[in-house]
Protein backbone atom coordinates (compact mmCIF):
# COMPACT_ATOMS: atom_id res chain seq x y z
CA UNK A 1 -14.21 16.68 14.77
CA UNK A 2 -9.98 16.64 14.67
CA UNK A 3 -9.00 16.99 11.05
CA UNK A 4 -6.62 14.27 11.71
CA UNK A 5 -9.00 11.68 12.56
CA UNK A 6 -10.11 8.84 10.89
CA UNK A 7 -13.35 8.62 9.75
CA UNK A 8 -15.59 5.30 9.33
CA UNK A 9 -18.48 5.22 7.03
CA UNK A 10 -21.15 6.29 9.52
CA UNK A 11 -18.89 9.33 10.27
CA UNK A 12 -19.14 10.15 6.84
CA UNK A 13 -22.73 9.53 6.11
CA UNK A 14 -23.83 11.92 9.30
CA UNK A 15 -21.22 14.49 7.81
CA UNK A 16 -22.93 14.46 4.14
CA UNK A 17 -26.85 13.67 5.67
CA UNK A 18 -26.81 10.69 3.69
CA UNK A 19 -27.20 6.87 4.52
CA UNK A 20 -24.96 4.33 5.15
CA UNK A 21 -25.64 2.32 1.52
CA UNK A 22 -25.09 5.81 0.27
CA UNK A 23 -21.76 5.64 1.07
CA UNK A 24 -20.93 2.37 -0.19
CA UNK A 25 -22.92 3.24 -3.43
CA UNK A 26 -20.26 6.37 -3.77
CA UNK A 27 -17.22 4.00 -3.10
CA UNK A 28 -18.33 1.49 -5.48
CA UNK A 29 -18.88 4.37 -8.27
CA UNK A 30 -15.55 6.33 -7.39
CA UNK A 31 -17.08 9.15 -5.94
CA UNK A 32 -15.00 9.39 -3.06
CA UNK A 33 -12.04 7.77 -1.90
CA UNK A 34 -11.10 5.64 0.62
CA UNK A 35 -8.47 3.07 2.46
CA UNK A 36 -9.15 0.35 4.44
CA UNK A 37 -7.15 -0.71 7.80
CA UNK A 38 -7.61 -4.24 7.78
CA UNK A 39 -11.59 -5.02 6.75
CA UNK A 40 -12.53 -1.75 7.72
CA UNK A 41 -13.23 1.04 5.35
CA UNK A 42 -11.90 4.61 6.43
CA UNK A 43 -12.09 8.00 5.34
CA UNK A 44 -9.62 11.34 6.07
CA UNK A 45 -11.31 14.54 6.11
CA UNK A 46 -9.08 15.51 3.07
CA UNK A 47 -11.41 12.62 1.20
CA UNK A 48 -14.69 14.08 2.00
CA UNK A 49 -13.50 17.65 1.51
CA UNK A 50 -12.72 16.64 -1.88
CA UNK A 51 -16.28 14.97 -2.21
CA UNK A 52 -17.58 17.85 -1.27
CA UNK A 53 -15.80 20.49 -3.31
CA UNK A 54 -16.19 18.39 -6.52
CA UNK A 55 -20.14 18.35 -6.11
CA UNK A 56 -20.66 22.06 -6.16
CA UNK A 57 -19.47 22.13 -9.46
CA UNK A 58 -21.97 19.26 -10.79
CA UNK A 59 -23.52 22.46 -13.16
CA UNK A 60 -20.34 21.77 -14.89
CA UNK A 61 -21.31 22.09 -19.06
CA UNK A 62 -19.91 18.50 -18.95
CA UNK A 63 -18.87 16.39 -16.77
CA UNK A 64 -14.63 15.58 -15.84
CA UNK A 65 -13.58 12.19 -17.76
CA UNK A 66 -11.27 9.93 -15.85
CA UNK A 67 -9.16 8.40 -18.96
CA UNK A 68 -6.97 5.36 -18.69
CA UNK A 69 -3.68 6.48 -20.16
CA UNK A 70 -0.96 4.14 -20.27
CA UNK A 71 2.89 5.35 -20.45
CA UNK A 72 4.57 2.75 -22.69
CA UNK A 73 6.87 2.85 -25.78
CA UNK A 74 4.44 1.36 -27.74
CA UNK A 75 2.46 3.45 -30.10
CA UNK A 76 -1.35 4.16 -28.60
CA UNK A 77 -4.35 4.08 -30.19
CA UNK A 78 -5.83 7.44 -31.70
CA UNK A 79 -8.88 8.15 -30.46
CA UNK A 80 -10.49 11.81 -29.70
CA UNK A 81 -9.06 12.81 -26.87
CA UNK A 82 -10.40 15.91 -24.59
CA UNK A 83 -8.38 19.21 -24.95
CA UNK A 84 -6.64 19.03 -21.89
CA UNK A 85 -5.59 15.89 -19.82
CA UNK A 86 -4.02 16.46 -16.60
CA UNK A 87 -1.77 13.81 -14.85
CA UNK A 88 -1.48 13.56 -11.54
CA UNK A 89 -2.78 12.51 -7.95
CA UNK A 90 -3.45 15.37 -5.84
CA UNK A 91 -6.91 16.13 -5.63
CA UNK A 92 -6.58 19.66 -6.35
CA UNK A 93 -5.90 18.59 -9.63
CA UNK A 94 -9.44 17.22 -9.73
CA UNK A 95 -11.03 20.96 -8.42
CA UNK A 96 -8.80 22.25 -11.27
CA UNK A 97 -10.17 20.22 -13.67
CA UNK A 98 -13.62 21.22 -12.82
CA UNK A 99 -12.76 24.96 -12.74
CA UNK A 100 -11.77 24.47 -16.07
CA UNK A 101 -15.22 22.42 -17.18
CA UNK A 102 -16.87 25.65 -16.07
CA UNK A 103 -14.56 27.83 -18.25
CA UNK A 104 -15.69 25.75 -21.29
CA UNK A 105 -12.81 23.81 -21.24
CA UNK A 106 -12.82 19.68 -22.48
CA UNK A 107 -10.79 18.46 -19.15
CA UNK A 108 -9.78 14.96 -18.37
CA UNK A 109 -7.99 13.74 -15.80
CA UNK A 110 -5.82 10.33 -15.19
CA UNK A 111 -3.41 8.88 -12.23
CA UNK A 112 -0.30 8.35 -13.52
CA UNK A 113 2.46 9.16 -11.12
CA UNK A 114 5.42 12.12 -12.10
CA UNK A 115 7.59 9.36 -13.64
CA UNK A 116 4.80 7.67 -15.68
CA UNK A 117 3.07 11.45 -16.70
CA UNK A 118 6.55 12.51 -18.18
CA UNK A 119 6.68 9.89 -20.88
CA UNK A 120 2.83 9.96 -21.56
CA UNK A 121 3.50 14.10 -22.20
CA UNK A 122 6.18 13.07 -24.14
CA UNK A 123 4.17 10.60 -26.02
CA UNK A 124 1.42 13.17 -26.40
CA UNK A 125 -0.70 11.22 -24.69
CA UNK A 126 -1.51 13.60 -22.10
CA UNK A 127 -1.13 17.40 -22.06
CA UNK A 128 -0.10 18.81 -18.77
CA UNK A 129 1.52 16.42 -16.09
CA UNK A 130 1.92 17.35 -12.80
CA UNK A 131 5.79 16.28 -11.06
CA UNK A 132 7.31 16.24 -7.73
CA UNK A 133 10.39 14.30 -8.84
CA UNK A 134 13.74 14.90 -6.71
CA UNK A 135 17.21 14.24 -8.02
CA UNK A 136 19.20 14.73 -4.63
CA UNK A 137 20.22 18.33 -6.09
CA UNK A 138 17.10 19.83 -7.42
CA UNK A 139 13.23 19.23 -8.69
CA UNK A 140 11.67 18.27 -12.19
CA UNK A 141 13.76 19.95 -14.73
CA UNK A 142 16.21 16.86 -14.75
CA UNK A 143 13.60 14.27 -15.36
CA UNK A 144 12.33 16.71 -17.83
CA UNK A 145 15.36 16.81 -19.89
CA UNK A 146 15.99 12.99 -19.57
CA UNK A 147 12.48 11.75 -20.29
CA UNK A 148 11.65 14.24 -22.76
CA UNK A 149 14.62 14.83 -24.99
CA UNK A 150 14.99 17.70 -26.97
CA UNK A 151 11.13 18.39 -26.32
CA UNK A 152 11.00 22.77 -25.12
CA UNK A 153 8.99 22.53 -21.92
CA UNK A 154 7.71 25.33 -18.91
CA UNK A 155 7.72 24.20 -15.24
CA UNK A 156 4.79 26.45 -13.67
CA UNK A 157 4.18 25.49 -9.93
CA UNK A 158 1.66 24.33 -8.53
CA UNK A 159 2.65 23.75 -4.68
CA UNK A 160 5.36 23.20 -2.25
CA UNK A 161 4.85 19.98 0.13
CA UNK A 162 7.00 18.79 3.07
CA UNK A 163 8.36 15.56 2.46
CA UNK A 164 9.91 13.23 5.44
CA UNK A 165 9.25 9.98 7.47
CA UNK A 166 6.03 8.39 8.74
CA UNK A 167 7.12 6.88 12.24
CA UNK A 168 4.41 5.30 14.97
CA UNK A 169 3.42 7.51 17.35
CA UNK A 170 5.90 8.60 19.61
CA UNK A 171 8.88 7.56 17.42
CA UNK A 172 9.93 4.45 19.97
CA UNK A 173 13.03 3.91 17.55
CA UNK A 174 14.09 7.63 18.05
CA UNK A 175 14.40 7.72 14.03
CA UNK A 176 15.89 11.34 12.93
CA UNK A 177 16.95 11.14 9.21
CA UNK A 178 18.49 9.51 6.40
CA UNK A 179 21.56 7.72 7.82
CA UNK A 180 18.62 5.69 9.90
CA UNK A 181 17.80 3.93 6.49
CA UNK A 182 21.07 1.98 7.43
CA UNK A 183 20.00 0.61 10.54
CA UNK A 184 19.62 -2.92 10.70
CA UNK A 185 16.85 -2.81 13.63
CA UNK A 186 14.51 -0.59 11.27
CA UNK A 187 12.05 -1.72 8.52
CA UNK A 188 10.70 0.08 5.70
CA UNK A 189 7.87 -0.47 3.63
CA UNK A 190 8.26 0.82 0.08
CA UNK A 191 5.96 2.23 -3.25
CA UNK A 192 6.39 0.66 -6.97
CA UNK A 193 8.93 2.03 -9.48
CA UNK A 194 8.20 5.06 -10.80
CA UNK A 195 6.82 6.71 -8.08
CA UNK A 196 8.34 9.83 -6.23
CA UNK A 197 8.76 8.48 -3.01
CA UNK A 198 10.42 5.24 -4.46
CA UNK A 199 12.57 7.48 -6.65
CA UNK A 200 13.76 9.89 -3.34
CA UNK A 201 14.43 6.86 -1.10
CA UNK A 202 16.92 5.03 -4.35
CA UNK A 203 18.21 8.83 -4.50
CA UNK A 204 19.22 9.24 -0.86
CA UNK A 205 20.55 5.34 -0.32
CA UNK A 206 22.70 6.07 -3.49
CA UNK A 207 23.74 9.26 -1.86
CA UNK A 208 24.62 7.56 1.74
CA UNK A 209 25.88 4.33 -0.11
CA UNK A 210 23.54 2.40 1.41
CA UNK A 211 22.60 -1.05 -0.80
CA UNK A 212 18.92 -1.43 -1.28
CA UNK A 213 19.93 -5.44 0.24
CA UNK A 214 20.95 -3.44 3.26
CA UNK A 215 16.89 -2.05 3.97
CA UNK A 216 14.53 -4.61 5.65
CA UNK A 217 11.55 -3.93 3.79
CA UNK A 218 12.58 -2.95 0.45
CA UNK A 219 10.49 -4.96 -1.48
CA UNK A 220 7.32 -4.29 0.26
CA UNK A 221 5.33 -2.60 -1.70
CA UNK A 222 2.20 -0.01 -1.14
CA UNK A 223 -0.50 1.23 -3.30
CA UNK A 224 -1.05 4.60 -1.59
CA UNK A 225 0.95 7.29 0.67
CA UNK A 226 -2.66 6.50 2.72
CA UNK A 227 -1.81 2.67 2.90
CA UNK A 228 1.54 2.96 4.01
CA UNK A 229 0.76 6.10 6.77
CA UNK A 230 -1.90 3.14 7.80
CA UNK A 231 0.21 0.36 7.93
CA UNK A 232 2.82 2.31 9.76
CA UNK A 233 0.88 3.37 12.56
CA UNK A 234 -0.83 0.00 12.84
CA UNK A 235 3.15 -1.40 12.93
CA UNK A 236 3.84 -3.03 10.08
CA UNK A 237 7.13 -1.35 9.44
CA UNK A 238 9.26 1.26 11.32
CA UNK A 239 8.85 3.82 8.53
CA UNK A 240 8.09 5.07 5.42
CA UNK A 241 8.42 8.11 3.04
CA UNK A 242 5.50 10.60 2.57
CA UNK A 243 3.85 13.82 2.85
CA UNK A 244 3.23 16.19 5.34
CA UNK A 245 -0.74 15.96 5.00
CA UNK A 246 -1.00 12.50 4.23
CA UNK A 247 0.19 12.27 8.32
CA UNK A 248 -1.90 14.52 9.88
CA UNK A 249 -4.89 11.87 8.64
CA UNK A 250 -4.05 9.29 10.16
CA UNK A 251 -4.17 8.44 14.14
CA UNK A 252 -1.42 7.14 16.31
CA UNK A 253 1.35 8.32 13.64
CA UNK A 254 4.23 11.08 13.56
CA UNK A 255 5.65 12.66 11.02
CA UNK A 256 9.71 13.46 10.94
CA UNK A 257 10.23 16.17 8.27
CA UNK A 258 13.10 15.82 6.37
CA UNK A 259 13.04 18.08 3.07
CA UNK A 260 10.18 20.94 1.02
CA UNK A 261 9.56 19.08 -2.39
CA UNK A 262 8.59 21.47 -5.02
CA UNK A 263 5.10 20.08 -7.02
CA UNK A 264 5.05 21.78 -10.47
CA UNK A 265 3.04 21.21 -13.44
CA UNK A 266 4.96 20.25 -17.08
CA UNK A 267 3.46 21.64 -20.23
CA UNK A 268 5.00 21.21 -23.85
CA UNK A 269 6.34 25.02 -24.70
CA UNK A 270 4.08 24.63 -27.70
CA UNK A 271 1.08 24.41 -26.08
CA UNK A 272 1.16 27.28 -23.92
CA UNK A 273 -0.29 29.68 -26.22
CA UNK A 274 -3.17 27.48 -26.76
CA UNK A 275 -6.60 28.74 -25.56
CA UNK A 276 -6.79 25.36 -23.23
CA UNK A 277 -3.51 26.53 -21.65
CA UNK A 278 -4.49 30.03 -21.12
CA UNK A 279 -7.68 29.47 -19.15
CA UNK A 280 -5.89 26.57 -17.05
CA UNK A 281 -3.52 29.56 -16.15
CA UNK A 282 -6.55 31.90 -15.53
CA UNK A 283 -8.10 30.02 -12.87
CA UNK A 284 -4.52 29.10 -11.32
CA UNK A 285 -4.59 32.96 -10.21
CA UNK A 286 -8.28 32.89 -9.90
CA UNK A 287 -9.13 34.03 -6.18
CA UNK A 288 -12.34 31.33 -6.06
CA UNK A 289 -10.10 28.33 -6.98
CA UNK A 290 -7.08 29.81 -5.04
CA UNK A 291 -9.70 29.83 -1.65
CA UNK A 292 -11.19 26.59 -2.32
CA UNK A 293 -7.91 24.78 -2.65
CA UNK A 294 -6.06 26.69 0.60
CA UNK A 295 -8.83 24.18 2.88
CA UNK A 296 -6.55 21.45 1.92
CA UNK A 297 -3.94 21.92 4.57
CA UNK A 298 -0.31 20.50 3.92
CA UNK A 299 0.45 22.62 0.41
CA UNK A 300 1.73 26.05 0.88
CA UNK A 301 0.84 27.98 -2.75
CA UNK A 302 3.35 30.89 -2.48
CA UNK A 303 4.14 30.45 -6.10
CA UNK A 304 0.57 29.07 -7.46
CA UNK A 305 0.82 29.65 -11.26
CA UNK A 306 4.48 31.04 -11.65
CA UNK A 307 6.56 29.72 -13.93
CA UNK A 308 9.53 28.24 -12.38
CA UNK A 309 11.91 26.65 -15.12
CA UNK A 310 12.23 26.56 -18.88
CA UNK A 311 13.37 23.68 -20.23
């Protein structure tokens, strides 16, 4: 089966020798992920992989928490927390977590975006944040110094990921970069504040000088990089900002590359002596978790667990 394909829930349920309700059952619990194109339900290989992967560590001592953790300037509610929360949505960070279950390790995990996980570190509401935030020059260490002031911090990378343009198959309006943001026959379609793509679009129309009341389809917002690659190659819009991977899921879509965004995890200098910190480290250069994570195609890991920046 092409790893780019689609996959509809009786794809999935012959793939894992389940049933149908099985499927659903899994969905409904957050098991494994999924989109929907219209009112069907669809899978990308990437999603059961992920399945997959996470259930051969079920001998985990415990199991890996999901936590709700809210970035806001309010103070939160103390409550015991696990040793180590990591923020972020790549799935890898979910293998990770597990890794670390196995090393005796407390993980959690939560969702917030780079932008959101920077002022939860700062808030100490989380404990290692993973960010793949571009200020037209550079990655990460700006945000870092803005959204965590005067706070000593180590960049240590996780992954490198192409960033560019979701276009329908074929291209039809011959899109090739930036300056096409301009046009007035193209449409966009756009994710909520806060999140990296939304961030490098504002950062490259406010390099170009191109007003945000100039782009048909700024306000139309997606929840997901899977959403938007859908809604794209269904034509909703002309294009839309994502990753590499994210593309090669989804039929009757191209990809236009446009820049390598640098994926790196934040940690508080202060906690990187800590025994939680250590063994994350440890299975970052652990062969095992470096060849289970190299099946996800799209991240190139030249510099998996090297610190980068110091804050």
């Amino acid at each position: 089966m092409a790893h780019n394909k689609s996959l509809s829930t009786q794809e999935v349920a012959a793939i894992l020798h389940v049933s149908k309700s099985t499927i659903y059952d899994l969905i409904k619990k957050g098991e494994i992920h999924s989109y929907k194109i219209g009112r069907k339900v669809r899978f990308t290989q990437d999603d059961v992989d992920a399945y997959i992967a996470r259930s051969r560590h079920e001998h985990s001592i415990r199991p890996v928490k999901n936590i709700d953790t809210h970035s806001t300037l309010l103070t939160p509610k103390k409550e015991e927390q696990p040793e180590l929360i990591i923020s972020g949505q790549d799935v890898v960070l979910d293998i990770l977590a597990n890794y670390l279950q196995e090393e005796g390790v407390n993980a959690a995990r939560t969702y917030l975006s780079s932008f959101e996980g920077l002022l939860s570190l700062y808030q100490d509401n989380v404990h290692v944040v993973a960010c793949h935030l571009f200020d037209g020059f550079d990655y990460n260490v700006s945000f870092v110094r803005s959204l965590m002031p005067g706070v000593p911090a180590v960049l240590v990378n996780v992954s490198y990921r192409t960033q560019g343009f979701y276009v329908q198959k074929g291209n039809p309006k011959h899109i090739k970069g930036w300056m096409d943001l301009g046009r007035e026959d193209i449409s966009v379609l756009n994710r909520r504040i806060g999140s990296s793509s939304r961030i490098l679009l504002d950062t490259q129309l406010k390099r170009l000088g191109i007003p945000v009341s100039r782009v048909k389809g700024y306000d139309k917002i997606m929840k997901s990089h899977l959403t938007m690659a859908a809604a794209i190659a269904s034509g909703e819009a002309d294009l839309a900002i994502g990753t590499e991977r994210i593309s090669r899921q989804i039929d009757n879509l191209d990809f236009i590359p446009l820049l390598e965004e640098r994926f790196d995890f934040v940690i508080k200098k202060e906690m990187m002596a800590t025994e939680a910190v250590q063994k994350l480290m440890k299975v970052l250069n652990d062969p095992a978790f470096r060849k289970e994570i190299a099946h996800f195609s799209g991240n190139d890991y030249r510099d998996l667990g090297k610190v980068v920046s110091e804050v």
